[in-house]
Each structure stands twice: as structure tokens, then as C-alpha cells.
PDB file of N, CA and C in Angstrom:
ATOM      1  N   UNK A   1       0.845  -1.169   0.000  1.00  0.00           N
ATOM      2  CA  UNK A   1       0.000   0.000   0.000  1.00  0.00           C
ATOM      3  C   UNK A   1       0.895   1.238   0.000  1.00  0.00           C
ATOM      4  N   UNK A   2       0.696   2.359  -0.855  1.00  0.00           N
ATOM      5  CA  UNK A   2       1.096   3.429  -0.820  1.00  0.00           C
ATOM      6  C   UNK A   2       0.745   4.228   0.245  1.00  0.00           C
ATOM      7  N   UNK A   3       1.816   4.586   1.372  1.00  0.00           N
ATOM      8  CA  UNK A   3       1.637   5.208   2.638  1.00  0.00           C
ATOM      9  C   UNK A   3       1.676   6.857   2.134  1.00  0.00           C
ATOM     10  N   UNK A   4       2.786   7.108   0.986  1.00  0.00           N
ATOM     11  CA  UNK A   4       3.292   8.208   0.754  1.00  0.00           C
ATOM     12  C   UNK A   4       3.336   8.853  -0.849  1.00  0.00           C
ATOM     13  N   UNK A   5       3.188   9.999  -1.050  1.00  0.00           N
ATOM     14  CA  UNK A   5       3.468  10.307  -2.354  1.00  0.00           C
ATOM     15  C   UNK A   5       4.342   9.578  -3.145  1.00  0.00           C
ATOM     16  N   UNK A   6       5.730   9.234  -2.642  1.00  0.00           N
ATOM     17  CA  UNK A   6       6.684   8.802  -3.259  1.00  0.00           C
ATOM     18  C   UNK A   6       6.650   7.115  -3.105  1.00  0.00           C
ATOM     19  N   UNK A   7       5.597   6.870  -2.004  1.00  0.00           N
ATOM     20  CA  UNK A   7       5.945   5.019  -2.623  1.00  0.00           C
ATOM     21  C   UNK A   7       4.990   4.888  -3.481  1.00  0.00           C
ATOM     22  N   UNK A   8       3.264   5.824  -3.728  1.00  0.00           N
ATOM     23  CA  UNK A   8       3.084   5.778  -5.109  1.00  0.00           C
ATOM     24  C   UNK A   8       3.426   5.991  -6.380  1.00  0.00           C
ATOM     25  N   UNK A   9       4.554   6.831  -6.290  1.00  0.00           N
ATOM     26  CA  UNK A   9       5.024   7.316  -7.877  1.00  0.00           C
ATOM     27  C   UNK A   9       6.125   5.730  -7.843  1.00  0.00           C
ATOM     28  N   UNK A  10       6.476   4.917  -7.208  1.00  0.00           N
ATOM     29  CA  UNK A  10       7.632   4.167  -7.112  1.00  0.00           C
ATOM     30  C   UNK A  10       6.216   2.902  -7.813  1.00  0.00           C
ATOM     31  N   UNK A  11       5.688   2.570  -7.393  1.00  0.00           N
ATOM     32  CA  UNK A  11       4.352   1.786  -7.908  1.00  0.00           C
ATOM     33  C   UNK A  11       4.280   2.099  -9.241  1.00  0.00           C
ATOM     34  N   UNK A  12       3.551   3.531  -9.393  1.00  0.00           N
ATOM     35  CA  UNK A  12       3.317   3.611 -10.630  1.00  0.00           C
ATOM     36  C   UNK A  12       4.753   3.517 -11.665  1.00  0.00           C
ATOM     37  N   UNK A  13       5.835   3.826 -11.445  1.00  0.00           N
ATOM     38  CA  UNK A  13       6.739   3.551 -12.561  1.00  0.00           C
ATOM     39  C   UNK A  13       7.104   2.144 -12.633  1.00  0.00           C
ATOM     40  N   UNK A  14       6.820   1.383 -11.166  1.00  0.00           N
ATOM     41  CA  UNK A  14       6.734  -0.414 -11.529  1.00  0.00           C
ATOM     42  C   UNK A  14       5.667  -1.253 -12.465  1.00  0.00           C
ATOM     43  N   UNK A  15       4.451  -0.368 -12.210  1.00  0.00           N
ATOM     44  CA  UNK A  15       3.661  -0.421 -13.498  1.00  0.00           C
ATOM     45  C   UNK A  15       3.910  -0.386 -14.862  1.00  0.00           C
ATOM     46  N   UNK A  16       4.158   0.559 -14.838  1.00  0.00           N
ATOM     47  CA  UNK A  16       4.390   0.869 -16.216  1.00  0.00           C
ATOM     48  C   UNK A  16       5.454  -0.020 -16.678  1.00  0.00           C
ATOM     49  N   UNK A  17       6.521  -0.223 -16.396  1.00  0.00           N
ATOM     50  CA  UNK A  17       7.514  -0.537 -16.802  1.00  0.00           C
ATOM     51  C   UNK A  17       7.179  -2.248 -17.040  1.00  0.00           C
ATOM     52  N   UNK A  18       6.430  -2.924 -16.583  1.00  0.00           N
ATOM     53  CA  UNK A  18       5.904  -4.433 -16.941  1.00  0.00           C
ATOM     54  C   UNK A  18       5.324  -4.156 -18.500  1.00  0.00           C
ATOM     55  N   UNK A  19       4.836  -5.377 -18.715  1.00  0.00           N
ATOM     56  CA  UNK A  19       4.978  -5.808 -19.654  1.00  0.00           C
ATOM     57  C   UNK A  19       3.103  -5.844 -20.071  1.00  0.00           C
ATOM     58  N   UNK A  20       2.608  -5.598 -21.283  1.00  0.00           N
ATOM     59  CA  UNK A  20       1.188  -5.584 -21.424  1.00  0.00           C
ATOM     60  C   UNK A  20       0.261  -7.025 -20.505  1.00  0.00           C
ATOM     61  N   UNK A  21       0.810  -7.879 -20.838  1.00  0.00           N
ATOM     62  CA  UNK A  21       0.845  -9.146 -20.036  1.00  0.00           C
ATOM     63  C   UNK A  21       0.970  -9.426 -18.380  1.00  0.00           C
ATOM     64  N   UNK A  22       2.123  -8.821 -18.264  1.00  0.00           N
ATOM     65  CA  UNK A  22       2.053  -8.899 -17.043  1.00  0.00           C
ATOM     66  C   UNK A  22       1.578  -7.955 -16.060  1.00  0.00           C
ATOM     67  N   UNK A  23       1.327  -6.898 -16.791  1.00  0.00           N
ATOM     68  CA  UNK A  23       0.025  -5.450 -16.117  1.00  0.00           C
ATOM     69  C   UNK A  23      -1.306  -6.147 -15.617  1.00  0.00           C
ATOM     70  N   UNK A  24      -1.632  -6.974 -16.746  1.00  0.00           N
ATOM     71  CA  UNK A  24      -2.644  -7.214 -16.887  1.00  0.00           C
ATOM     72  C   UNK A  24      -2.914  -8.419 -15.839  1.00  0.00           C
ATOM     73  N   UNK A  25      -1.772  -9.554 -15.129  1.00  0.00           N
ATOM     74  CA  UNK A  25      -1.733 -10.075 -14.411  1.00  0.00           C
ATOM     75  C   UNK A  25      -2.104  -9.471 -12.924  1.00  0.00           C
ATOM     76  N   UNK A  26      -1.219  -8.463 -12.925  1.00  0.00           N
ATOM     77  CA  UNK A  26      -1.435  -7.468 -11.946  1.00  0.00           C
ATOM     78  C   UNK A  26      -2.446  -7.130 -11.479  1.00  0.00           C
ATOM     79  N   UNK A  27      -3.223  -6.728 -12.229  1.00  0.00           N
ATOM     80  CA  UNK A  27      -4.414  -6.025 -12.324  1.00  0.00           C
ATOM     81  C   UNK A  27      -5.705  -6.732 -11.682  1.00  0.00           C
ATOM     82  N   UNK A  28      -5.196  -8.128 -12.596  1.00  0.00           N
ATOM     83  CA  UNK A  28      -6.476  -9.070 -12.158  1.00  0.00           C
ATOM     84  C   UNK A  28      -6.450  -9.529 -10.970  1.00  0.00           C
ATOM     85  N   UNK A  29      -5.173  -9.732 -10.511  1.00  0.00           N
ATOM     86  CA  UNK A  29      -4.775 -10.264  -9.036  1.00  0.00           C
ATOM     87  C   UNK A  29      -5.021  -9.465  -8.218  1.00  0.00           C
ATOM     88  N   UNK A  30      -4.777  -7.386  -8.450  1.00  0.00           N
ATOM     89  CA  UNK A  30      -5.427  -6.870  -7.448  1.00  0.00           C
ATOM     90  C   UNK A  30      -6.643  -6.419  -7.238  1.00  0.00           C
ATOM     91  N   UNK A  31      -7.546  -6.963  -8.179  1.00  0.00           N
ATOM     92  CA  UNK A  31      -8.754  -7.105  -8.068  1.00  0.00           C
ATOM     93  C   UNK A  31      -9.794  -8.092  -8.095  1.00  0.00           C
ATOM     94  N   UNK A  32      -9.128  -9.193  -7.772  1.00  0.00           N
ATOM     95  CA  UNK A  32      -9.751 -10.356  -7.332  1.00  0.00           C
ATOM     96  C   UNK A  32     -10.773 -10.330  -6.032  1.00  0.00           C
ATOM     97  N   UNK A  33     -12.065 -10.787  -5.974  1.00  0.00           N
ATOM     98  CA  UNK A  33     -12.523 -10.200  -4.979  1.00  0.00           C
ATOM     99  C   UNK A  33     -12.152 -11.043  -3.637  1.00  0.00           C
ATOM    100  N   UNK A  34     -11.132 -12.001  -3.669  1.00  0.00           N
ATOM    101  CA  UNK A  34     -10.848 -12.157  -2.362  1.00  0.00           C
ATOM    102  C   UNK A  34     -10.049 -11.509  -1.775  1.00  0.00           C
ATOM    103  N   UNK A  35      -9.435 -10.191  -1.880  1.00  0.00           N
ATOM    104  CA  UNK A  35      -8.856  -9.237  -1.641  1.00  0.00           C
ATOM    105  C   UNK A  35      -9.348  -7.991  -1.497  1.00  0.00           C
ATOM    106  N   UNK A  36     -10.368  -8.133  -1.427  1.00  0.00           N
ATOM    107  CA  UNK A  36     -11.734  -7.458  -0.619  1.00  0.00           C
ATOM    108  C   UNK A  36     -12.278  -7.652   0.814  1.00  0.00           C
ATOM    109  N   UNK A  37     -11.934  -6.549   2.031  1.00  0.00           N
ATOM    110  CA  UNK A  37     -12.457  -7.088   3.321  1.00  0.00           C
ATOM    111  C   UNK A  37     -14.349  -6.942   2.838  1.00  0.00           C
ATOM    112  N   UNK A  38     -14.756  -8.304   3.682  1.00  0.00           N
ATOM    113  CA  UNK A  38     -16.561  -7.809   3.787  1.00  0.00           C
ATOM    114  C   UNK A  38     -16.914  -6.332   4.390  1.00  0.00           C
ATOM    115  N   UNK A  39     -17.690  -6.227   3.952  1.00  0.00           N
ATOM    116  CA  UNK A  39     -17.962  -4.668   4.885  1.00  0.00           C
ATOM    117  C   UNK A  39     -18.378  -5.241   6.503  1.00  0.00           C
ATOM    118  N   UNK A  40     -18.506  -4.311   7.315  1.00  0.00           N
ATOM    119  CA  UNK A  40     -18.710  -4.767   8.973  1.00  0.00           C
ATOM    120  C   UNK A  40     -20.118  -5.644   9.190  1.00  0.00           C
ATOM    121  N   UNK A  41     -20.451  -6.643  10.332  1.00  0.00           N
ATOM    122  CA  UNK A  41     -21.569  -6.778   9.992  1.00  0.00           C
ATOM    123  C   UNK A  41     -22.807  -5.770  10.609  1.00  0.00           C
ATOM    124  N   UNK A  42     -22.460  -4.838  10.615  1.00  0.00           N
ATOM    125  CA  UNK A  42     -23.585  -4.117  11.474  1.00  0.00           C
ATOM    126  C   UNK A  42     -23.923  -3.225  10.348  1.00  0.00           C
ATOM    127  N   UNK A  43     -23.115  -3.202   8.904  1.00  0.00           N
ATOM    128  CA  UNK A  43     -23.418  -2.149   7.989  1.00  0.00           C
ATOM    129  C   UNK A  43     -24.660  -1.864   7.112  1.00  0.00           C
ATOM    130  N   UNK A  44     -24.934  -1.249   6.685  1.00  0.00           N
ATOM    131  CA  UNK A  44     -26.283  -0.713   6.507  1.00  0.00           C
ATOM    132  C   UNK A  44     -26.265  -0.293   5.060  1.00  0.00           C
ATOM    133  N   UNK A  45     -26.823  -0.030   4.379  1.00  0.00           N
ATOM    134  CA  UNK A  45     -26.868   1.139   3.153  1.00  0.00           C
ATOM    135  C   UNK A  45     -27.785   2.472   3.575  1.00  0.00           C
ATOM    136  N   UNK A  46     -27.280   3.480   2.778  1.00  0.00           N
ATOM    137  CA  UNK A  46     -28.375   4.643   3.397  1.00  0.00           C
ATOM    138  C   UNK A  46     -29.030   4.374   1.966  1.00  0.00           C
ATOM    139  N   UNK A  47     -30.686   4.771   2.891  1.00  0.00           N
ATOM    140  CA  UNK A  47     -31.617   4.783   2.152  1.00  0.00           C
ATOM    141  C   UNK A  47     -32.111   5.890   2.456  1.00  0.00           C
ATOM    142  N   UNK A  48     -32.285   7.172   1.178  1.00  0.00           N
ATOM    143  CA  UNK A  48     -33.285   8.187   0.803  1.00  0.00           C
ATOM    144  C   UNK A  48     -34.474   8.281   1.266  1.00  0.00           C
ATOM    145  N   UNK A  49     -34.764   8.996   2.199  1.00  0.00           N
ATOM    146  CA  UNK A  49     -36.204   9.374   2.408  1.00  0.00           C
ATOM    147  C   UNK A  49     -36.553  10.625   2.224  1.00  0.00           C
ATOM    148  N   UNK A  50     -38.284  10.955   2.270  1.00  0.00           N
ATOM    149  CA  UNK A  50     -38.720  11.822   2.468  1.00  0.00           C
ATOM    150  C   UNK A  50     -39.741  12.337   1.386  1.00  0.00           C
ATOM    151  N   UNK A  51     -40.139  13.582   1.038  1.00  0.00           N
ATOM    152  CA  UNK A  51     -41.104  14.052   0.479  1.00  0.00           C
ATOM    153  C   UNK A  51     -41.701  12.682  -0.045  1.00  0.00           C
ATOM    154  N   UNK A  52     -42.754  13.070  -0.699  1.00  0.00           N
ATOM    155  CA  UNK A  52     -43.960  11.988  -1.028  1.00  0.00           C
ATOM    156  C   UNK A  52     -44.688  11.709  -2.107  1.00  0.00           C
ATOM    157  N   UNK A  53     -45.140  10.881  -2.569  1.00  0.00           N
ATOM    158  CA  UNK A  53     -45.163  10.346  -3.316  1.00  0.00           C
ATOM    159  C   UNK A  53     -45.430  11.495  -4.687  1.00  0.00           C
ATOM    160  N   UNK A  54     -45.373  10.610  -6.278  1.00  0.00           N
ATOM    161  CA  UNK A  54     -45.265  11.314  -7.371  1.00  0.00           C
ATOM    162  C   UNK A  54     -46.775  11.525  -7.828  1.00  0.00           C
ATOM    163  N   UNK A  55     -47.325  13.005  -7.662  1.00  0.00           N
ATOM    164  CA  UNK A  55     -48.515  13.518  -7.929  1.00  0.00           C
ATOM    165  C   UNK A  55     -49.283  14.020  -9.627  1.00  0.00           C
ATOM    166  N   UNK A  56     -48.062  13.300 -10.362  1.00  0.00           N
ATOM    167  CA  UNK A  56     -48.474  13.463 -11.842  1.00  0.00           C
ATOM    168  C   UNK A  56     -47.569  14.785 -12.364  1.00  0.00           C
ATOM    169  N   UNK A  57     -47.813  15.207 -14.030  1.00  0.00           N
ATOM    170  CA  UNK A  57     -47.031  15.890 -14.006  1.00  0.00           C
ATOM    171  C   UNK A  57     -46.146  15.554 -15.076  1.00  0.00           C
ATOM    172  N   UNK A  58     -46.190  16.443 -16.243  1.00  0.00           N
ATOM    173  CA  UNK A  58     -45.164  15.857 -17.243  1.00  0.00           C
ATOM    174  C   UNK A  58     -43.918  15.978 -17.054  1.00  0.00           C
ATOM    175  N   UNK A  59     -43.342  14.808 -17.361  1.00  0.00           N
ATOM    176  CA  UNK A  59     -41.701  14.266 -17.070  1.00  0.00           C
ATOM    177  C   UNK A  59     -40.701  14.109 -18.437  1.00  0.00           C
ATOM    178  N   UNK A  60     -41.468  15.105 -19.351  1.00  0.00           N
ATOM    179  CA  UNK A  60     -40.633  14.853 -20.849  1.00  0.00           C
ATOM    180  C   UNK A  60     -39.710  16.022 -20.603  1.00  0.00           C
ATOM    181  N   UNK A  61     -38.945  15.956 -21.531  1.00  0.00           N
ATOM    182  CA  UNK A  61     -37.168  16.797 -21.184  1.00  0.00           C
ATOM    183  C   UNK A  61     -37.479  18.027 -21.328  1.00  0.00           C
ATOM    184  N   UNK A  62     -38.264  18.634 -22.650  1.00  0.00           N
ATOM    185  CA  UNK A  62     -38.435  19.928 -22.862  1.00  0.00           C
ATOM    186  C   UNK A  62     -39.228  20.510 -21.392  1.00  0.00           C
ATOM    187  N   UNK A  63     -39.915  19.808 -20.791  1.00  0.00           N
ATOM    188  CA  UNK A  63     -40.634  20.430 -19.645  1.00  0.00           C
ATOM    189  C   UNK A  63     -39.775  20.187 -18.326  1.00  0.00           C
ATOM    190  N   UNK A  64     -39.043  19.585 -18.169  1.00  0.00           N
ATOM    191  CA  UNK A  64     -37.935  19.819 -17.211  1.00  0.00           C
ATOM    192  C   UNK A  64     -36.992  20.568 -17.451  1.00  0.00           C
ATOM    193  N   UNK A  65     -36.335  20.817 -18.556  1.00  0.00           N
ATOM    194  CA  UNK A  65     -35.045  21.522 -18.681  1.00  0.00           C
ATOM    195  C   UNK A  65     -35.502  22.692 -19.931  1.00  0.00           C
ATOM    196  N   UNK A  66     -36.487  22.926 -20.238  1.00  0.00           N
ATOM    197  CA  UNK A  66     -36.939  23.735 -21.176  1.00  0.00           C
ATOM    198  C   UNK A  66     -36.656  23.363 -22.420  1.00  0.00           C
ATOM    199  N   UNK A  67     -36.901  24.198 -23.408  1.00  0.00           N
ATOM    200  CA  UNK A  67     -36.961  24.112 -25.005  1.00  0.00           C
ATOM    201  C   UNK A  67     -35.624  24.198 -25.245  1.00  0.00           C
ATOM    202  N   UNK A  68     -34.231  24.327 -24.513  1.00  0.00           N
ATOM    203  CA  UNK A  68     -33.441  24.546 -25.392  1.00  0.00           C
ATOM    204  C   UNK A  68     -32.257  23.061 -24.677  1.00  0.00           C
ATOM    205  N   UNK A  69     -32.888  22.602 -23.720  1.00  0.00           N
ATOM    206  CA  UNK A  69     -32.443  21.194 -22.887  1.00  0.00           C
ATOM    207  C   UNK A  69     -31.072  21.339 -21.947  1.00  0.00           C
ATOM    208  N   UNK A  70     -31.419  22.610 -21.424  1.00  0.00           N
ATOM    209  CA  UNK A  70     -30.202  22.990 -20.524  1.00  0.00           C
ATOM    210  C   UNK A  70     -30.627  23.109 -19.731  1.00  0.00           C
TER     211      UNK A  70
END
């Protein structure tokens, strides 16, 4: 793990300097998902609430963002 500016630039020029092949080894290995901690088990997703429900109402583009779609 890069602690510091300089042990990432030392990474990235070890990168580069491999081979299309063996980047690509790299790559897959550091993204294998067993190299993924689980998230905690108490974790949650946030879920959006509030205002209420959709009361009708045209939803085409010119009437949201006007005639010129900006």
C-alpha cells in the first residue's frame, strides 16, 4: 500500500515498466474479490427518504429543462 506520495510514484513507474501481459496479471490479481475485506456486519446502506409520493405531471425533457435542454 502506498503510505506516501513517493511510494506511489515508485508503484506507478513499476507499473508501467511491466509488460502488457504482465500489467494485466497485476491487475487481475489486485482485483480479485478475495482481496476485498466484507464490509462490517452491522453495515447498513443509506436509504433516501422523504417528500412523497409522485402527484403526476409531465416528465418529458423539454418540460424539465426547457426548449433549449439545458
Amino acid at each position: 500500500m502506498a503510505r506516501d506520495p513517493r511510494d506511489l510514484r515508485r508503484l506507478v513507474e513499476e507499473l508501467a515498466a511491466l509488460s502488457p501481459e504482465e500489467r494485466a496479471r497485476v491487475v487481475e490479481e489486485a482485483t480479485h474479490p478475495d482481496r476485498f475485506r466484507p464490509p462490517p456486519k452491522d453495515f447498513k446502506v443509506a436509504v433516501l427518504t422523504g417528500g412523497s409520493r409522485w402527484i403526476g405531471g409531465d416528465l418529458r425533457r423539454e418540460s424539465v429543462y426547457g426548449d433549449d435542454g439545458l
